[in-house]
Protein backbone atom coordinates (compact mmCIF):
# COMPACT_ATOMS: atom_id res chain seq x y z
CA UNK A 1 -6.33 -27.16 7.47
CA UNK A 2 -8.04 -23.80 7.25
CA UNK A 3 -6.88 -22.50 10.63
CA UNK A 4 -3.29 -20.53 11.63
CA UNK A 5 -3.10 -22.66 15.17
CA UNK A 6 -0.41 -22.49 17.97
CA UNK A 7 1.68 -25.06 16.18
CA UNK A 8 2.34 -22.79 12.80
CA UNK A 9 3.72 -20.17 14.67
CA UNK A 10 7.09 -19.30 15.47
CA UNK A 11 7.44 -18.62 19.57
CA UNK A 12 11.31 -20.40 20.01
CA UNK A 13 13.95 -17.31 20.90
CA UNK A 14 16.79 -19.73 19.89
CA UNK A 15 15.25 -20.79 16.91
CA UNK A 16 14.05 -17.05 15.58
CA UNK A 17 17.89 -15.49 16.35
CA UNK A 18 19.29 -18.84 14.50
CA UNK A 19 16.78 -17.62 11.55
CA UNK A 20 18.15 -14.49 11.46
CA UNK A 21 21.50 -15.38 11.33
CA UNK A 22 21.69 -18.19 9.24
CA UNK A 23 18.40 -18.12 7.24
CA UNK A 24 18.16 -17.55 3.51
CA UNK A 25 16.36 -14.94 2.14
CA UNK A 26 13.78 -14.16 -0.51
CA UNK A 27 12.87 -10.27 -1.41
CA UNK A 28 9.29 -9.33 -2.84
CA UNK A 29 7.87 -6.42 -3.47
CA UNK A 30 5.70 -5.48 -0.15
CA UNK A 31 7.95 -9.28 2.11
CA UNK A 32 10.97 -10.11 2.46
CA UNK A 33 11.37 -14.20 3.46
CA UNK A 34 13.66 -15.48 5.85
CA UNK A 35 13.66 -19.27 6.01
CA UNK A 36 15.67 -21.86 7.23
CA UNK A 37 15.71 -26.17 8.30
CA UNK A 38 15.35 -27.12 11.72
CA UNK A 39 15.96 -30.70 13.44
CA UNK A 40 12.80 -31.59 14.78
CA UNK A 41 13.06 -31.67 18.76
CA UNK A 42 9.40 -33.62 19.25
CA UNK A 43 7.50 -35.54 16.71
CA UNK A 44 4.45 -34.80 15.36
CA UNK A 45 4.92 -30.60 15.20
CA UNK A 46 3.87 -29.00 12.27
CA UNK A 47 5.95 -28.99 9.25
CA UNK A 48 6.50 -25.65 9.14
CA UNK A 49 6.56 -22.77 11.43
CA UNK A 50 6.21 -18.78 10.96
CA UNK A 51 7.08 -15.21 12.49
CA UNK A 52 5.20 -12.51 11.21
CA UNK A 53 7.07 -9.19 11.61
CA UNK A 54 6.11 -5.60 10.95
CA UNK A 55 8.87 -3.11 12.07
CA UNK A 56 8.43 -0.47 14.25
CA UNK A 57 10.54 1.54 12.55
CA UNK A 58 8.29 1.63 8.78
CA UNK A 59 5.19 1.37 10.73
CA UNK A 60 4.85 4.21 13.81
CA UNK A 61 0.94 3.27 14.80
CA UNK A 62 0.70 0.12 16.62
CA UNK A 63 -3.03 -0.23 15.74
CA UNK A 64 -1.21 0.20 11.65
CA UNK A 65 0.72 -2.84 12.38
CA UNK A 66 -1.70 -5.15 14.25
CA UNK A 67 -4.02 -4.88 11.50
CA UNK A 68 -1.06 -5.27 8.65
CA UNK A 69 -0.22 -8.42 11.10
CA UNK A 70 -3.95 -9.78 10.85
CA UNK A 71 -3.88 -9.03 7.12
CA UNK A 72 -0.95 -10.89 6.75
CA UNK A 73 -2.19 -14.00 9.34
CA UNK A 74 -5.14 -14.27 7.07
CA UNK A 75 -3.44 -14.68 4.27
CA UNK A 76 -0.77 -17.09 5.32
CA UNK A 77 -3.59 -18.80 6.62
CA UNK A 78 -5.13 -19.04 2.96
CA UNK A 79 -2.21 -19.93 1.30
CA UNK A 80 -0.65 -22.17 3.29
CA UNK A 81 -1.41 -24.76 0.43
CA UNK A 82 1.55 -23.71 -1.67
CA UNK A 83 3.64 -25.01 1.38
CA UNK A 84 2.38 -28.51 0.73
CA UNK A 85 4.28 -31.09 2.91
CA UNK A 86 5.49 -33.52 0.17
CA UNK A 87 8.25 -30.68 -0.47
CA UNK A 88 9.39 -30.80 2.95
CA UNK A 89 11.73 -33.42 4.54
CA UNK A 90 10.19 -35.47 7.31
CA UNK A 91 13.07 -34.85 10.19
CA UNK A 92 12.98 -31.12 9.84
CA UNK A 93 11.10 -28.12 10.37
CA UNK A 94 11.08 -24.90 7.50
CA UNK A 95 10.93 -21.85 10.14
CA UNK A 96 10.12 -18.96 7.95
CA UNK A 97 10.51 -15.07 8.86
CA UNK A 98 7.71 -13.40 7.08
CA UNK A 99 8.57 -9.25 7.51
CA UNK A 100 6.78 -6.30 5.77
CA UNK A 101 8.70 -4.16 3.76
CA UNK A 102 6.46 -1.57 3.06
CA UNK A 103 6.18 2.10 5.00
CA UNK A 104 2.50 2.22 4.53
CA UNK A 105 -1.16 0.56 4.89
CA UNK A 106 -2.37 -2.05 2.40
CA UNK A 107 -5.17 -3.86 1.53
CA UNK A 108 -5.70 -7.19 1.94
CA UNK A 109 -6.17 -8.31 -1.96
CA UNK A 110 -2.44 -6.67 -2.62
CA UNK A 111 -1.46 -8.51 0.40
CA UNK A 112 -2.68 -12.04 -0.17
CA UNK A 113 -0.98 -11.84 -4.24
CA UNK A 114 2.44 -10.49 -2.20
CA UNK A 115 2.14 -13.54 0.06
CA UNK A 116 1.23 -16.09 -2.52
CA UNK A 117 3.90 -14.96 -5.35
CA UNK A 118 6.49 -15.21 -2.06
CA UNK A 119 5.41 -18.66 -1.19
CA UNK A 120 6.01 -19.78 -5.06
CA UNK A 121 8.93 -18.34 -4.87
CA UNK A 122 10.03 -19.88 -1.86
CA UNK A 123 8.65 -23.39 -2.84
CA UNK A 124 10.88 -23.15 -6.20
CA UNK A 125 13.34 -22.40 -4.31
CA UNK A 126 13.10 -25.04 -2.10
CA UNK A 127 12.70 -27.77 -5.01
CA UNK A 128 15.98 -26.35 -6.62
């Protein structure tokens, strides 16, 4: 429960350029949340999968945006409770596109309250 294993993440190059084509999108202040419903191909995968993205382009320093992309692991990793699995339907996968917004360092407290005000917002949105 308290780990960010294998499973969460995101690795599928099919399944990332059908997020970013087709998947709907939440804005925040520091994220912006691309997420989309996936058949599940093998049962028992996790019921939800993410790509964390920092873009070259705001960030220049790759050491910058390895630690915003530990930062932002860590945090995921913390609040991965608001993506509880009762809200999630059992033949599907939620692939979610987490991507930083900002052009400069943050900490990690401003980080983890982006990242859990994004996952409300993305759980409402879900219910809806």
């Amino acid at each position: 429960m308290f780990q960010f294993s294998k499973k969460y993440k995101l690795t599928s190059k099919k399944s990332i350029d059908s997020l970013f084509l087709n998947g709907k999108k939440i804005n925040n202040n520091m994220f912006r949340l691309l997420w989309k419903y996936e058949a599940q191909t093998v049962e028992g995968t996790a019921p939800f999968k993410i790509l964390i993205v920092v873009p070259k382009k705001n960030i220049q320093l790759a050491s910058t945006r390895n630690n915003i992309k530990r930062k932002m692991r860590e945090s995921i990793r913390l609040n991965k409770s608001f993506l509880d699995k009762s809200i999630f339907q059992k033949q599907y996968t939620l692939n979610i596109a987490v991507i930083y917004q900002n052009y400069d360092k943050t900490d990690f407290q401003i980080a983890n309250k982006n990242i859990k005000l994004a996952f409300r917002n993305l759980t409402r949105e879900i219910c809806n």
